[in-house]
C-alpha atoms as a PDB file:
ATOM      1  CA  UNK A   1     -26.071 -16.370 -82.159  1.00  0.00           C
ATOM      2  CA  UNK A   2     -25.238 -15.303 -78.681  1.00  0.00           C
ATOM      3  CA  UNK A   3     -23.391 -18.170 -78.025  1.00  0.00           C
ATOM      4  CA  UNK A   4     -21.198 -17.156 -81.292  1.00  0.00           C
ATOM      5  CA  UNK A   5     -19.659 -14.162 -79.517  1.00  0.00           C
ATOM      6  CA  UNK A   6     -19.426 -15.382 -76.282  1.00  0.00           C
ATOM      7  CA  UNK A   7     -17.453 -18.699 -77.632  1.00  0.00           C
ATOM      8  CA  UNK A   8     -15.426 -15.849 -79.637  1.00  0.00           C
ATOM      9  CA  UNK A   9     -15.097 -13.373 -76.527  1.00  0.00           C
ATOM     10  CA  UNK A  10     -14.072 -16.510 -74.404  1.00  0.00           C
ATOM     11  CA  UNK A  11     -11.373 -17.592 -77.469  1.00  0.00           C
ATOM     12  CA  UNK A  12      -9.913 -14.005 -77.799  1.00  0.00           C
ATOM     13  CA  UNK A  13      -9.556 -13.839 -73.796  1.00  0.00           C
ATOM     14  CA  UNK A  14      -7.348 -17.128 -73.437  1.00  0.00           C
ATOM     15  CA  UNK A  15      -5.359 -16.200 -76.403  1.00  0.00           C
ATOM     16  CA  UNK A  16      -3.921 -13.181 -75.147  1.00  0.00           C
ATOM     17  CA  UNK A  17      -3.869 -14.527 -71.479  1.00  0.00           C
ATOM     18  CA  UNK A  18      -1.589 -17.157 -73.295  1.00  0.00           C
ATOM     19  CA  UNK A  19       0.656 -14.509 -75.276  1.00  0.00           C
ATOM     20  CA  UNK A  20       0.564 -12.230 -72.264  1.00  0.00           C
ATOM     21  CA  UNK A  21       2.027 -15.248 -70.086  1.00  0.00           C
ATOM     22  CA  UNK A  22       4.299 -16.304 -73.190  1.00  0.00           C
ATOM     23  CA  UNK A  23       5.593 -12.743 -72.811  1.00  0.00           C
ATOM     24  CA  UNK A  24       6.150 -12.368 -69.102  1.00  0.00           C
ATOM     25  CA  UNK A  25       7.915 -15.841 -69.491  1.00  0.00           C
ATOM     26  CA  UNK A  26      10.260 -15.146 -71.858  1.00  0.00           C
ATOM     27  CA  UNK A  27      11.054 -11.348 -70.084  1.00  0.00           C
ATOM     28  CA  UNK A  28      11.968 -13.705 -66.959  1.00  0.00           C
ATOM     29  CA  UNK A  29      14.347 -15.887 -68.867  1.00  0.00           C
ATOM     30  CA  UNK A  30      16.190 -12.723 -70.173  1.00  0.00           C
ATOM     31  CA  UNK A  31      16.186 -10.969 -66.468  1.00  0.00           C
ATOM     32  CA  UNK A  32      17.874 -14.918 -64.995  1.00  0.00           C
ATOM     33  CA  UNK A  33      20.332 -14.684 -67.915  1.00  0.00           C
ATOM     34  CA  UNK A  34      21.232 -10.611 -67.221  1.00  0.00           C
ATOM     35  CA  UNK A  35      20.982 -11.544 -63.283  1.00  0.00           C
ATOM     36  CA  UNK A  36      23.929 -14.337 -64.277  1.00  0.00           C
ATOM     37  CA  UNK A  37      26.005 -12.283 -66.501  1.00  0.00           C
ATOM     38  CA  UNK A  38      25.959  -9.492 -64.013  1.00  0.00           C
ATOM     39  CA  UNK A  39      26.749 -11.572 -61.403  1.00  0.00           C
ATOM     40  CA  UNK A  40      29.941 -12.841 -63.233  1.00  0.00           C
ATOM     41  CA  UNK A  41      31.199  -9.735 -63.922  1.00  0.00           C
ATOM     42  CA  UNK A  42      30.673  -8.782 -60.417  1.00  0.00           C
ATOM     43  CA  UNK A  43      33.388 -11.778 -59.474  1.00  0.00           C
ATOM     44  CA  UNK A  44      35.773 -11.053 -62.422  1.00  0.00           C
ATOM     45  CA  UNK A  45      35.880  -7.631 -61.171  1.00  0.00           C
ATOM     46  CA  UNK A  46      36.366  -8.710 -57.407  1.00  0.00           C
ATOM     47  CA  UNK A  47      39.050 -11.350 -58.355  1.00  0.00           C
ATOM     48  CA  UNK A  48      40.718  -8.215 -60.373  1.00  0.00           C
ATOM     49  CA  UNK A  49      40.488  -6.098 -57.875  1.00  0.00           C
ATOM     50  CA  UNK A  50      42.134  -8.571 -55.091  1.00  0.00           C
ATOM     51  CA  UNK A  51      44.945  -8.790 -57.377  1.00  0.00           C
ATOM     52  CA  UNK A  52      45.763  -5.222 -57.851  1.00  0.00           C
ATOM     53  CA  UNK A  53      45.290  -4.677 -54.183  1.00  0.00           C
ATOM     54  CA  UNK A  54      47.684  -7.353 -53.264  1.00  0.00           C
ATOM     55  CA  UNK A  55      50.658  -6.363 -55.793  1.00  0.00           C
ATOM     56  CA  UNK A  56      49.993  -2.447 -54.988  1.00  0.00           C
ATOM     57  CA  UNK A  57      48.743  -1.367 -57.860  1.00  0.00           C
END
C-alpha cells in the first residue's frame, strides 16, 4: 500500500516538473519572438530616423 502513494507522489511530481518546464519553454519562445520584433522596430525606426535627419526634417 505504501508503495501505492509513493508510485503516485513520484507520478504527480514528474508531471508538473514536465508542465512546469512545458511552461517556462513556451514563455522563452514568446520572449525570442518579442526580443525579434523589438529589435526590428528598433532598425525601422533608426533607418527612419537617418532619413529625416539627412533631408532636414
Amino acid at each position: 500500500m505504501t508503495m501505492t502513494y509513493l508510485f503516485l507522489a513520484y507520478t504527480a511530481f514528474w508531471l508538473l516538473l514536465a508542465g512546469y518546464l512545458w511552461s517556462m519553454a513556451a514563455r522563452q519562445r514568446r520572449l525570442a519572438q518579442e526580443v525579434a520584433d523589438l529589435s526590428a522596430a528598433l532598425k525601422r525606426y533608426e533607418a527612419q530616423d537617418r532619413v529625416t535627419r539627412r533631408h532636414g526634417l
